[in-house]
C-alpha atoms as a PDB file:
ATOM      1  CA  UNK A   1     190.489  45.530  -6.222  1.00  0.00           C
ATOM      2  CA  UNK A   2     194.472  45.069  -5.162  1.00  0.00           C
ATOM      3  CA  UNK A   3     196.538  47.156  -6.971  1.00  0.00           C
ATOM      4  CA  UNK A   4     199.879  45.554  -8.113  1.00  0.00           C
ATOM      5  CA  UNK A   5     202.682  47.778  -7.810  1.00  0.00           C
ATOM      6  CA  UNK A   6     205.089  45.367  -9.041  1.00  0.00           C
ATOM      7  CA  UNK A   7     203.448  45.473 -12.377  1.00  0.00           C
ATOM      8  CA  UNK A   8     203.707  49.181 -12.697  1.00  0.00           C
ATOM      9  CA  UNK A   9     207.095  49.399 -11.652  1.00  0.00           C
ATOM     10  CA  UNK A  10     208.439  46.787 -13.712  1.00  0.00           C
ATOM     11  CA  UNK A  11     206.714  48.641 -16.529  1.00  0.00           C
ATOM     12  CA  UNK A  12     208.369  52.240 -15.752  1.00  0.00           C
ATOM     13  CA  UNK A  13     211.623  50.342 -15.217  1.00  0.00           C
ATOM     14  CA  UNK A  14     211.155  49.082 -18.249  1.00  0.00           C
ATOM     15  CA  UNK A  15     210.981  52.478 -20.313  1.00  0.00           C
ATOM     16  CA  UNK A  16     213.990  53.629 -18.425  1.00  0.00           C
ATOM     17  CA  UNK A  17     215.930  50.649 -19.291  1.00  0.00           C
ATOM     18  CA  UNK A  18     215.469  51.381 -23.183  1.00  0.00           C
ATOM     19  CA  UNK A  19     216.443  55.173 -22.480  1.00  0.00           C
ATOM     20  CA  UNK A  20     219.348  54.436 -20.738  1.00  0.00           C
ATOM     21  CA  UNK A  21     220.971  51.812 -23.447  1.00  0.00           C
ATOM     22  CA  UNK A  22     220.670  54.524 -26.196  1.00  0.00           C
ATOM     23  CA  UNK A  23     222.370  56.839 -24.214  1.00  0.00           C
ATOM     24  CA  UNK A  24     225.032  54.606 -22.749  1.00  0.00           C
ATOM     25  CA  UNK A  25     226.485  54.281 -26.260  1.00  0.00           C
ATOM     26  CA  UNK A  26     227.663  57.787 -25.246  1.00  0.00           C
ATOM     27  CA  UNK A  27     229.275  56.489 -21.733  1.00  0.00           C
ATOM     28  CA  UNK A  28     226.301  58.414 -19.687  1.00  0.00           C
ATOM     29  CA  UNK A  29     225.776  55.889 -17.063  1.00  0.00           C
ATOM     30  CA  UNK A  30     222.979  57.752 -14.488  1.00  0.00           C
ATOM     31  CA  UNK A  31     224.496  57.207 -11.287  1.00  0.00           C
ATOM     32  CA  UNK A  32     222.757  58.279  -8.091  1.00  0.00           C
ATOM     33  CA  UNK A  33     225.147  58.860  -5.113  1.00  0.00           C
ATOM     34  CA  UNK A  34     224.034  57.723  -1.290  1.00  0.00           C
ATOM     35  CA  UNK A  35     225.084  58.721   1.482  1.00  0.00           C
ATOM     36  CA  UNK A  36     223.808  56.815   4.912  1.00  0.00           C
ATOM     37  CA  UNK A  37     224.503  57.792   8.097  1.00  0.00           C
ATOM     38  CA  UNK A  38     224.260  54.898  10.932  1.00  0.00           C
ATOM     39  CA  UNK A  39     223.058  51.457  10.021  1.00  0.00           C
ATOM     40  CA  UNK A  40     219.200  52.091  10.368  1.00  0.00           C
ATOM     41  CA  UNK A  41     218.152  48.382   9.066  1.00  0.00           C
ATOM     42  CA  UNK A  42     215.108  49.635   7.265  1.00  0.00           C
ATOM     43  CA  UNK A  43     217.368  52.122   5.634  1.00  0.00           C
ATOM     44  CA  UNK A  44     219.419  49.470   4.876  1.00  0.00           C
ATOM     45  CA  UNK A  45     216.699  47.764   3.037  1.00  0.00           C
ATOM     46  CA  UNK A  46     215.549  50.723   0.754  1.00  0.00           C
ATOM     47  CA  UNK A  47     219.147  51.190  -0.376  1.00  0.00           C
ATOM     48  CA  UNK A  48     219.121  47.783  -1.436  1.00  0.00           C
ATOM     49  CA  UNK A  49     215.626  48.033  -3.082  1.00  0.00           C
ATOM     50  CA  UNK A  50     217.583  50.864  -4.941  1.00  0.00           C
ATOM     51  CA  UNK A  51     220.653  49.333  -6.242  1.00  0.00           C
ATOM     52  CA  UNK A  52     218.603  46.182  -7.458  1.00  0.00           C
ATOM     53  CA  UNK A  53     216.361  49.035  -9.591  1.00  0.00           C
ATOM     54  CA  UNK A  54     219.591  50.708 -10.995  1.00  0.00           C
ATOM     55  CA  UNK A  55     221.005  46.989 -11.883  1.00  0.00           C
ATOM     56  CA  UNK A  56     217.968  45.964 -13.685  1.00  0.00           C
ATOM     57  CA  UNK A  57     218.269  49.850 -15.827  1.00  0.00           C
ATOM     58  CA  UNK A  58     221.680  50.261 -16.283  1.00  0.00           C
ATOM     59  CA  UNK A  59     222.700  52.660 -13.938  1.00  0.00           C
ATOM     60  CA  UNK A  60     225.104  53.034 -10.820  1.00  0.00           C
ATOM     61  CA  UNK A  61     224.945  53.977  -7.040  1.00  0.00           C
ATOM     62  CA  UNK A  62     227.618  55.069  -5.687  1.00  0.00           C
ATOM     63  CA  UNK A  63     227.214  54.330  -1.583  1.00  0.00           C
ATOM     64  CA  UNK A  64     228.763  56.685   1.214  1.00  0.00           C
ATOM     65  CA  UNK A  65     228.625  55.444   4.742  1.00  0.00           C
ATOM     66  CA  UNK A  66     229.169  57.054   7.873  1.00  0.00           C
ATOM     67  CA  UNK A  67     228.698  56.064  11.510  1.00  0.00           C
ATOM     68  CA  UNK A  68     225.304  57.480  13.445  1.00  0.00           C
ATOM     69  CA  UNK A  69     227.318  60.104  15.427  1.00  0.00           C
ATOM     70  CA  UNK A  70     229.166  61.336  12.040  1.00  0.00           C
ATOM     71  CA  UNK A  71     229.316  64.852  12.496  1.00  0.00           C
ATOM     72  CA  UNK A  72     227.707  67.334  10.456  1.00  0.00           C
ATOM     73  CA  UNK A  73     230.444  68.911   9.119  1.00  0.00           C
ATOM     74  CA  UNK A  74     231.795  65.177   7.834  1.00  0.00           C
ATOM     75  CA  UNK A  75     228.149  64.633   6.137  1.00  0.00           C
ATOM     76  CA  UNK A  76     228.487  67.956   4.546  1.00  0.00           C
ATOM     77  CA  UNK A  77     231.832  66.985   3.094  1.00  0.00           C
ATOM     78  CA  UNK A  78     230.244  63.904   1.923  1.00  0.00           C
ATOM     79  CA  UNK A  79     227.747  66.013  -0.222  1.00  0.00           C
ATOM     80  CA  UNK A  80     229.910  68.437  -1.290  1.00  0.00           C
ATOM     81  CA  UNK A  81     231.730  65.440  -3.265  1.00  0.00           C
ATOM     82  CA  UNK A  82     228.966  64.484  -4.582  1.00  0.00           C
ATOM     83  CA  UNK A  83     227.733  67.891  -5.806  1.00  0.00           C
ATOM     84  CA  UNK A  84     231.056  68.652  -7.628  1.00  0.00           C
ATOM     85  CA  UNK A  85     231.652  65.544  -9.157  1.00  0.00           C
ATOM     86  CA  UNK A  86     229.926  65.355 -12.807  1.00  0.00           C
ATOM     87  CA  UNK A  87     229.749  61.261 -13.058  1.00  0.00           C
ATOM     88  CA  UNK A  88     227.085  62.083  -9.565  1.00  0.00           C
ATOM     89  CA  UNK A  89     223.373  63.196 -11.940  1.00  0.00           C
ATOM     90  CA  UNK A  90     221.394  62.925  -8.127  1.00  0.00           C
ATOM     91  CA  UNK A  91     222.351  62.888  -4.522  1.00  0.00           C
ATOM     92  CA  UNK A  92     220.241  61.044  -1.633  1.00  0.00           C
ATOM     93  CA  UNK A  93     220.919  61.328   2.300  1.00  0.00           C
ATOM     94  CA  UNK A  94     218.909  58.560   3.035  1.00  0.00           C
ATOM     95  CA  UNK A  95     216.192  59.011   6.259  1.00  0.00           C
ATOM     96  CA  UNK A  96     215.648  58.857   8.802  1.00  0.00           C
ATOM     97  CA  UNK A  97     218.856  60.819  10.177  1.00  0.00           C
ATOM     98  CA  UNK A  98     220.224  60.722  13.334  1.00  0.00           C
ATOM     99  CA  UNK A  99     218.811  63.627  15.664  1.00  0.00           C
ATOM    100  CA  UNK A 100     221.941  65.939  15.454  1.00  0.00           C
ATOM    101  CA  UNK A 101     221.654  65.946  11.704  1.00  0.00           C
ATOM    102  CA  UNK A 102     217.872  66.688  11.738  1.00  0.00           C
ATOM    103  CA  UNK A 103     218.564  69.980  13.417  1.00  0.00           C
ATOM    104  CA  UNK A 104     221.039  71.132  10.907  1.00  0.00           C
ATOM    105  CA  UNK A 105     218.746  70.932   8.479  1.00  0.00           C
ATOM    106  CA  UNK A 106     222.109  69.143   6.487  1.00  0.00           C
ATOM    107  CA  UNK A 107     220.126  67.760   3.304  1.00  0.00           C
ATOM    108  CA  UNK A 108     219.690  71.233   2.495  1.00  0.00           C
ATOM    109  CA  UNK A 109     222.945  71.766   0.861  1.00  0.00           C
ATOM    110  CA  UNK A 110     222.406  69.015  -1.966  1.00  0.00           C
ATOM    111  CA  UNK A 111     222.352  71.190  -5.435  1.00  0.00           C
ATOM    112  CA  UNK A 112     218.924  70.994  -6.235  1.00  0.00           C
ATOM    113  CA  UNK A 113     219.354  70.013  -9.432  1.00  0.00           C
ATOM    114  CA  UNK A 114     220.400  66.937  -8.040  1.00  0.00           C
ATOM    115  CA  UNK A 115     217.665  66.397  -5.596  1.00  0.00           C
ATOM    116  CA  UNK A 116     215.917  63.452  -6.661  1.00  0.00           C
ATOM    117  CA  UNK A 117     214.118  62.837  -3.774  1.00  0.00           C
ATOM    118  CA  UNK A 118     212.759  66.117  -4.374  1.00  0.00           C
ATOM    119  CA  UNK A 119     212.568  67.277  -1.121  1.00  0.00           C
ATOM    120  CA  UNK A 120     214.195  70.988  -1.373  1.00  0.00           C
ATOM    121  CA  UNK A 121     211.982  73.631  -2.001  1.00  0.00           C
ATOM    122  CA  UNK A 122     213.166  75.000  -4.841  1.00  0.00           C
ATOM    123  CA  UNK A 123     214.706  71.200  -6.365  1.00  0.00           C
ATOM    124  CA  UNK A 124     212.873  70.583 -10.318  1.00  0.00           C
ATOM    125  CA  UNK A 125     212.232  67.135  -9.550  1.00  0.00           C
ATOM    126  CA  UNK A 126     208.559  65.663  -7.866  1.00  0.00           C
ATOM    127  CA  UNK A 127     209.365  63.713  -4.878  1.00  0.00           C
ATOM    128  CA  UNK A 128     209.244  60.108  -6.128  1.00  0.00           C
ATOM    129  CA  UNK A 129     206.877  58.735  -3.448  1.00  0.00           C
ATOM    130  CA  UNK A 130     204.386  61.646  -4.322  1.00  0.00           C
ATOM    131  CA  UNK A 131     204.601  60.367  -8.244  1.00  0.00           C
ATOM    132  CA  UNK A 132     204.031  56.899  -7.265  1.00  0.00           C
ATOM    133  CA  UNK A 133     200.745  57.417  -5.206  1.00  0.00           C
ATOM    134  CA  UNK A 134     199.085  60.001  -8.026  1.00  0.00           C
ATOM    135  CA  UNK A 135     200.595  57.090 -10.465  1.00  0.00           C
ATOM    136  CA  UNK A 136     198.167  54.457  -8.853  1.00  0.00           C
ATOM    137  CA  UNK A 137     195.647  56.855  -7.742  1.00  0.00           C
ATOM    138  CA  UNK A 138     195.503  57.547 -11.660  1.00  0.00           C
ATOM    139  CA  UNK A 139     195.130  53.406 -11.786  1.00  0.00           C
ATOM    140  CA  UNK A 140     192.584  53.613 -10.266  1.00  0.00           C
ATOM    141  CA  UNK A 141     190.420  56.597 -12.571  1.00  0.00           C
ATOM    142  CA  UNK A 142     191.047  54.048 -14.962  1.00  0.00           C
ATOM    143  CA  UNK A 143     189.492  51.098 -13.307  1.00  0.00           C
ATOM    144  CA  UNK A 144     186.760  53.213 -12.380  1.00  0.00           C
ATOM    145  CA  UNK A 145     185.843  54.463 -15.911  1.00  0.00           C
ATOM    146  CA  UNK A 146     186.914  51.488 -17.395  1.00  0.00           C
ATOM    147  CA  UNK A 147     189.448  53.200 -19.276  1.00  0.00           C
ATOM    148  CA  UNK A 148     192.800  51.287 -20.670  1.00  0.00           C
ATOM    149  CA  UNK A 149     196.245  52.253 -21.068  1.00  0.00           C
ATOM    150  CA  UNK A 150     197.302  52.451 -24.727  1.00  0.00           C
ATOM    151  CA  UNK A 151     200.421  50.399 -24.191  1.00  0.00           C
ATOM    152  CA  UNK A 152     202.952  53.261 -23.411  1.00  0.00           C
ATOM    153  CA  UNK A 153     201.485  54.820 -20.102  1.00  0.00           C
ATOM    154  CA  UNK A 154     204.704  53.978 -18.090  1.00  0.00           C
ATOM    155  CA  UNK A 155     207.020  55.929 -20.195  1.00  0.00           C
ATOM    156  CA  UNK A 156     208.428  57.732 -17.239  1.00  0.00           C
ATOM    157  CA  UNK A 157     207.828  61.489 -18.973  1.00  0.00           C
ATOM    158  CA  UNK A 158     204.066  59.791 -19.864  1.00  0.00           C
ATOM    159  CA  UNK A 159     203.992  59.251 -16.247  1.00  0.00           C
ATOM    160  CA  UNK A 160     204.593  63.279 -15.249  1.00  0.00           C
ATOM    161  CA  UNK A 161     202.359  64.143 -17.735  1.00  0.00           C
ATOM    162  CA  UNK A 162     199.017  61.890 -16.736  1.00  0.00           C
ATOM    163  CA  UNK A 163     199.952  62.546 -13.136  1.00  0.00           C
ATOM    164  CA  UNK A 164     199.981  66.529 -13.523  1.00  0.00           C
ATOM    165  CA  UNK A 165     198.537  67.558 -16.858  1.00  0.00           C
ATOM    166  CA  UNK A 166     195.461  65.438 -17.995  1.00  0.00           C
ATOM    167  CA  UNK A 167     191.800  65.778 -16.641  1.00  0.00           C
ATOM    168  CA  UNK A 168     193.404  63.586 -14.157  1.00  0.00           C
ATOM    169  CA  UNK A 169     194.125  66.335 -11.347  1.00  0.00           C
ATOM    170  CA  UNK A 170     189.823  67.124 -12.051  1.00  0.00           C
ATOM    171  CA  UNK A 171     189.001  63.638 -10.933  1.00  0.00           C
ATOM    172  CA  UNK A 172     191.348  64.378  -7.890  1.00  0.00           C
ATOM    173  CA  UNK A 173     189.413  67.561  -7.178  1.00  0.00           C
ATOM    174  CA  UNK A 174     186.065  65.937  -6.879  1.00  0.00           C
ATOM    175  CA  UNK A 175     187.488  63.529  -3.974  1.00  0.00           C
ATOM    176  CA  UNK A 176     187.296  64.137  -0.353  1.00  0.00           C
ATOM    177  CA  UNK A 177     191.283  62.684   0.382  1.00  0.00           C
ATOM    178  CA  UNK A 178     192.621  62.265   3.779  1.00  0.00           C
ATOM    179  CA  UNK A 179     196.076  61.913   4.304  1.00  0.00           C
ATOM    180  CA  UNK A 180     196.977  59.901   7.485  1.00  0.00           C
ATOM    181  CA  UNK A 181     200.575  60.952   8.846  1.00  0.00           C
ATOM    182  CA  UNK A 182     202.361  64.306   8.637  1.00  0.00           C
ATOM    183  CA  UNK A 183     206.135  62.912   8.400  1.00  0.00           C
ATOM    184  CA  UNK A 184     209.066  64.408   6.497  1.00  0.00           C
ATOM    185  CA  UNK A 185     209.441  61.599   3.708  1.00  0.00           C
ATOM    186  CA  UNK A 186     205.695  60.525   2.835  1.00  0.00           C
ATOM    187  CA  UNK A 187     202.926  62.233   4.497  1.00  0.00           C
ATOM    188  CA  UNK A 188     204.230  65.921   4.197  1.00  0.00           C
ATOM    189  CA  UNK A 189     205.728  65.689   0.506  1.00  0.00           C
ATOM    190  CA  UNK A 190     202.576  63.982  -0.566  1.00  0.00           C
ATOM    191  CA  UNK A 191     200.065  66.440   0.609  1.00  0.00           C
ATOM    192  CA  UNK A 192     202.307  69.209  -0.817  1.00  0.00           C
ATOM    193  CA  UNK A 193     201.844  67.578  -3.803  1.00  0.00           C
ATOM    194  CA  UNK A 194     198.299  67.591  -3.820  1.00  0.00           C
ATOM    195  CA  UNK A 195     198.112  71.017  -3.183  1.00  0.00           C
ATOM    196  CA  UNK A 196     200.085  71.696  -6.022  1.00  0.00           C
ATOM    197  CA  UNK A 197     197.287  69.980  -7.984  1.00  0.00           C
ATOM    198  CA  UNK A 198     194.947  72.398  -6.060  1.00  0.00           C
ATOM    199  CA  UNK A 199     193.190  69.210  -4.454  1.00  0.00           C
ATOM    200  CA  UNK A 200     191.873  69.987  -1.203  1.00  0.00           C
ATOM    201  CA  UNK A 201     193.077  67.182   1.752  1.00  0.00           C
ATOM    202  CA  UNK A 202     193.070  66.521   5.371  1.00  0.00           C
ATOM    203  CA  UNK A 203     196.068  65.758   7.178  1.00  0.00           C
ATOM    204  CA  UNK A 204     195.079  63.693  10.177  1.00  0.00           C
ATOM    205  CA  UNK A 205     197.810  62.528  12.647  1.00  0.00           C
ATOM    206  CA  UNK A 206     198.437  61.603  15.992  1.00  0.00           C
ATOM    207  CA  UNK A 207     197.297  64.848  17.632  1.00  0.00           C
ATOM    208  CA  UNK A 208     194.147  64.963  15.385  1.00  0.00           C
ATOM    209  CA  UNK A 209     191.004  64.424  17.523  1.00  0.00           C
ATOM    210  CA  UNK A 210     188.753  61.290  16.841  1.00  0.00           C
ATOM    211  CA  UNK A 211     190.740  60.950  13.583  1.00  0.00           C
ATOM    212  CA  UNK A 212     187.912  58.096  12.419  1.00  0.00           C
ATOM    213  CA  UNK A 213     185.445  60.693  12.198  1.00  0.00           C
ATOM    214  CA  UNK A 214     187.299  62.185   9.162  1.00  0.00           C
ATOM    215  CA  UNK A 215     188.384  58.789   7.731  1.00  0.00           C
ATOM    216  CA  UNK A 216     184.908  57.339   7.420  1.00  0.00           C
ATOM    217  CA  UNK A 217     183.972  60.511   5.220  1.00  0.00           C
ATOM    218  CA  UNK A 218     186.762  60.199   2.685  1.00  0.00           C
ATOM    219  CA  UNK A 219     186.723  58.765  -0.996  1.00  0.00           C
ATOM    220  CA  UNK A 220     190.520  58.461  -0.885  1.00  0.00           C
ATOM    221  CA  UNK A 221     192.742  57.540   2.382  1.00  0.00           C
ATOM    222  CA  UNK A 222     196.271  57.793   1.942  1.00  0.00           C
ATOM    223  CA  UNK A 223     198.151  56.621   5.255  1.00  0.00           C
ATOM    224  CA  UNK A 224     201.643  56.802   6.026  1.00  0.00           C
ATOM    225  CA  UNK A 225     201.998  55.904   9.774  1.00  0.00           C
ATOM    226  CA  UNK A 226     203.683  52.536   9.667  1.00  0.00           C
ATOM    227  CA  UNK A 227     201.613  51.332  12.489  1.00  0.00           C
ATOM    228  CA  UNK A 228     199.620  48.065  12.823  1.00  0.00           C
ATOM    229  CA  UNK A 229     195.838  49.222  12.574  1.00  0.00           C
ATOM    230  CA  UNK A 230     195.846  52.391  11.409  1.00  0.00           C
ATOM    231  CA  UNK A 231     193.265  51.993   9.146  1.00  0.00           C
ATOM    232  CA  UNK A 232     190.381  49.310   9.719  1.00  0.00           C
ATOM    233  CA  UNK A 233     187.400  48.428   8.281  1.00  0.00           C
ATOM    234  CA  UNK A 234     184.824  50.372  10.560  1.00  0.00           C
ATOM    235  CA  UNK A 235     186.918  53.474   9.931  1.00  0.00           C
ATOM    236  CA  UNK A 236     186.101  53.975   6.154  1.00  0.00           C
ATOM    237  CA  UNK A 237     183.065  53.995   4.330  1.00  0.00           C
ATOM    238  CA  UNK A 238     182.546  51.184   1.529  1.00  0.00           C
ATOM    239  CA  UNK A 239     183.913  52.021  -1.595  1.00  0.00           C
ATOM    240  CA  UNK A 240     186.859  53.776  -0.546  1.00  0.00           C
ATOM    241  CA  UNK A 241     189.896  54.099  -2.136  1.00  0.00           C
ATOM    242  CA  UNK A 242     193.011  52.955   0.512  1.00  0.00           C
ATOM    243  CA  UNK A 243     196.782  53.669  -0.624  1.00  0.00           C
ATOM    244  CA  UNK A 244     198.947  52.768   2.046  1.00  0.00           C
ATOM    245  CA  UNK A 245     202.572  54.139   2.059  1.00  0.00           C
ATOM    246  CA  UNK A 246     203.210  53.484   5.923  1.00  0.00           C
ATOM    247  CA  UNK A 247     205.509  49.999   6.889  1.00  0.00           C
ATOM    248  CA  UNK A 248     206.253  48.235  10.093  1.00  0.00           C
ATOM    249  CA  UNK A 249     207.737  44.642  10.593  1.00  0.00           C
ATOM    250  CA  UNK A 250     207.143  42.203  13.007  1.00  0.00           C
ATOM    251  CA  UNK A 251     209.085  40.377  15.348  1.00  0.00           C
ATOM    252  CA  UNK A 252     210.138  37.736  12.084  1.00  0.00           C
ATOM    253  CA  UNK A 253     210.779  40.863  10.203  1.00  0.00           C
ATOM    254  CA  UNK A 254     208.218  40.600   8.197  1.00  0.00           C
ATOM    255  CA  UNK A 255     207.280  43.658   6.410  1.00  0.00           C
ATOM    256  CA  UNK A 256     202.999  44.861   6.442  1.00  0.00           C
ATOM    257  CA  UNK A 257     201.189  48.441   6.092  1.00  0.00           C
ATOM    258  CA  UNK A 258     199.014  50.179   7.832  1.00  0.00           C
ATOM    259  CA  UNK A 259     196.000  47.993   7.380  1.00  0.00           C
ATOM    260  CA  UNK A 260     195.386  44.169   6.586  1.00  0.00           C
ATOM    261  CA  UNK A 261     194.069  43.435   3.140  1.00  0.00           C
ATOM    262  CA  UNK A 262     191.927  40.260   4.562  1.00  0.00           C
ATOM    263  CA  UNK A 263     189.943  43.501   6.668  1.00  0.00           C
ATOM    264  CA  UNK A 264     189.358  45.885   3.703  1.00  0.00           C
ATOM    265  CA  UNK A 265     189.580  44.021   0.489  1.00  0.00           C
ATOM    266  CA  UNK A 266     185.126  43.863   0.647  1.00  0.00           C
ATOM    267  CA  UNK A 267     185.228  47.198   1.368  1.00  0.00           C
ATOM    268  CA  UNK A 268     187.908  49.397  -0.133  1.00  0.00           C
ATOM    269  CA  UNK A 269     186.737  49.903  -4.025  1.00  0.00           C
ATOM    270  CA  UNK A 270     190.730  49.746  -4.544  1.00  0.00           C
ATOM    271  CA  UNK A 271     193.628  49.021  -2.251  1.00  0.00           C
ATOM    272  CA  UNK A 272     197.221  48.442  -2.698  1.00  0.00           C
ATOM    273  CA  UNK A 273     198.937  45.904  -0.638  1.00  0.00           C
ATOM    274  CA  UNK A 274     202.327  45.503   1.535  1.00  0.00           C
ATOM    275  CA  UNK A 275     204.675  45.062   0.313  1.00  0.00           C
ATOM    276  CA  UNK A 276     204.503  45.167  -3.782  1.00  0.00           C
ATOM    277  CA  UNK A 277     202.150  48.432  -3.737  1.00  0.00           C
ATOM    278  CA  UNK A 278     203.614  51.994  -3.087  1.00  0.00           C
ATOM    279  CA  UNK A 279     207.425  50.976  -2.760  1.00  0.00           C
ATOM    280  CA  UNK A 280     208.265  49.269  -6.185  1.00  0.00           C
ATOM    281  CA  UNK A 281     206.575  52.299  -7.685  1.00  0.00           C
ATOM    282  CA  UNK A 282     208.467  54.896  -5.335  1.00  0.00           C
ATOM    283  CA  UNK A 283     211.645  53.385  -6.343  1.00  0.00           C
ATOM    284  CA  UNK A 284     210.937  53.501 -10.184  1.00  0.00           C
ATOM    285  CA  UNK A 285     210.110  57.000  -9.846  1.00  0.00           C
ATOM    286  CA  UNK A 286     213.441  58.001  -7.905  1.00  0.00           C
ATOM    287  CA  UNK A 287     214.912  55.741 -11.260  1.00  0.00           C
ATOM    288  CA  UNK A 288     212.873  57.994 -13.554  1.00  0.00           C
ATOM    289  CA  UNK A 289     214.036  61.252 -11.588  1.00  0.00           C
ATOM    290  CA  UNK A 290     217.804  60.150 -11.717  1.00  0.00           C
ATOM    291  CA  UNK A 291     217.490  59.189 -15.651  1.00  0.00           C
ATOM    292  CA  UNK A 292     215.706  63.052 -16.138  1.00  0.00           C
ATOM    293  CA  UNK A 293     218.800  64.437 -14.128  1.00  0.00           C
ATOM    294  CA  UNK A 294     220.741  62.761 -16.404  1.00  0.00           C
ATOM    295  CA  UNK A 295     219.981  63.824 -19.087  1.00  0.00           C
ATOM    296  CA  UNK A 296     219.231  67.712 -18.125  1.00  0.00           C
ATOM    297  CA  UNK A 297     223.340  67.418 -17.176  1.00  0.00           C
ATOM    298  CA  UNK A 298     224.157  66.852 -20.515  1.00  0.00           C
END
């Protein structure tokens, strides 16, 4: 069954639209500053998925950009504006960085209090792509059990809640997952966040020996490579449950995912596709994380 992340997200965005209208009465306008470094075009494309999400809500970005050999100390500057300035409720540098800045470890410096991305270890917010694939692994529980949602499930806080505190996380327990990629802004914050949930995973990647071995044997496979073919249908078992987070584009610039839905759709139990799976949801998450910022600010 194809998940539709498009539903969900207008559904969260939604929620966070009626939050933000009672509030603005009282001139808080959440407003996530950006800062990009070079002019990375897929980079370019999330920021824009971003301010068309904080359009349709009511809030504001506020976009910093700086050439790819910007050095660190002019990045740091950057954040430092946007930590001290109270209008700014959360902060993203926007990856992938330029080398240089990778070294320095430069994110680091964002207040975490204003680390929507969630990506500091100490910052109080879940990483937004991590919400988004419990959100639809939690879809799919339902589908499963034939359970329905009683009309307010995408109530962002609702959302935390199913995600971390319901006999949800159980369900996740009794699942062999594998988690295909290791990378800093999907595959690592994702499997931290399983292990948070005390779920055990895999974490196969491109050093991992006969990496099919593991993937046939899993219930869940959540891949975040990007690459054409990373997951087929001889390398999972029928019934499987396939959430890909990975993109690539073609030579037309076409955007797919790590598999091709025409290959699994017999196979996989539950799938989501590319694009309209994982990304509208990641995106109404990082919403729902600036909105909670917000209002924890006041």
């Amino acid at each position: 069954m194809r998940i539709d992340g498009r539903i969900v997200s207008q559904q969260i965005l939604s929620a966070l639209t009626s939050e933000i209208s009672e509030r603005a009465r009282a001139r808080m306008i959440p407003t996530l500053g950006v800062i990009l470094v070079g002019s990375d075009p897929g980079s370019l494309s999330y920021i824009r998925q971003k301010q068309r999400a904080a359009e349709t809500i009511g809030a504001r970005i506020e976009l910093v950009t700086l050439p790819a050999d910007a050095p660190t100390a002019k990045v740091r500057t950057a954040i430092e504006t946007f930590n001290t300035a109270r209008t700014i409720h959360g902060i993203i540098l926007q990856r992938p960085l330029p080398g240089h800045l990778r070294s320095e470890n430069v994110g680091t410096v964002i207040r975490p209090e204003k680390d929507v991305d969630g990506f500091l270890p100490h910052s109080p917010f879940s990483p937004p792509v991590s919400l988004a694939v419990l959100l639809l692994l939690h879809l799919t529980r339902a589908g499963e059990s034939g359970m329905s949602d009683d009309g307010n499930l995408w109530d962002f806080t609702t959302v935390i809640r199913v995600t971390h505190d319901t006999e949800f996380p159980r369900w996740l327990r009794s699942k062999s997952i594998v988690i295909i990629g290791r990378g800093e802004t999907s595959g690592a914050p994702i499997a931290a966040s399983l292990a948070k949930l005390q779920c055990a995973t895999l974490t196969v990647h491109s050093k991992t020996p006969d990496p099919d071995v593991f993937t046939r044997g899993a219930d869940i496979i959540i891949s975040c490579v990007g690459k054409k073919g990373t997951v087929r249908s001889d390398t999972i078992k029928p019934g499987a449950i396939l959430i890909g987070v990975g993109l690539w584009r073609d030579t037309e610039g076409k955007l797919h995912g790590d598999y091709e839905e025409k290959d699994i759709d017999r196979i996989a139990s539950f799938y989501t596709p590319t694009p309209g799976g994982v990304g509208p949801v990641n995106v109404a998450c990082l919403m729902g994380n600036l909105v909670l910022s917000a209002q924890r600010s006041r």
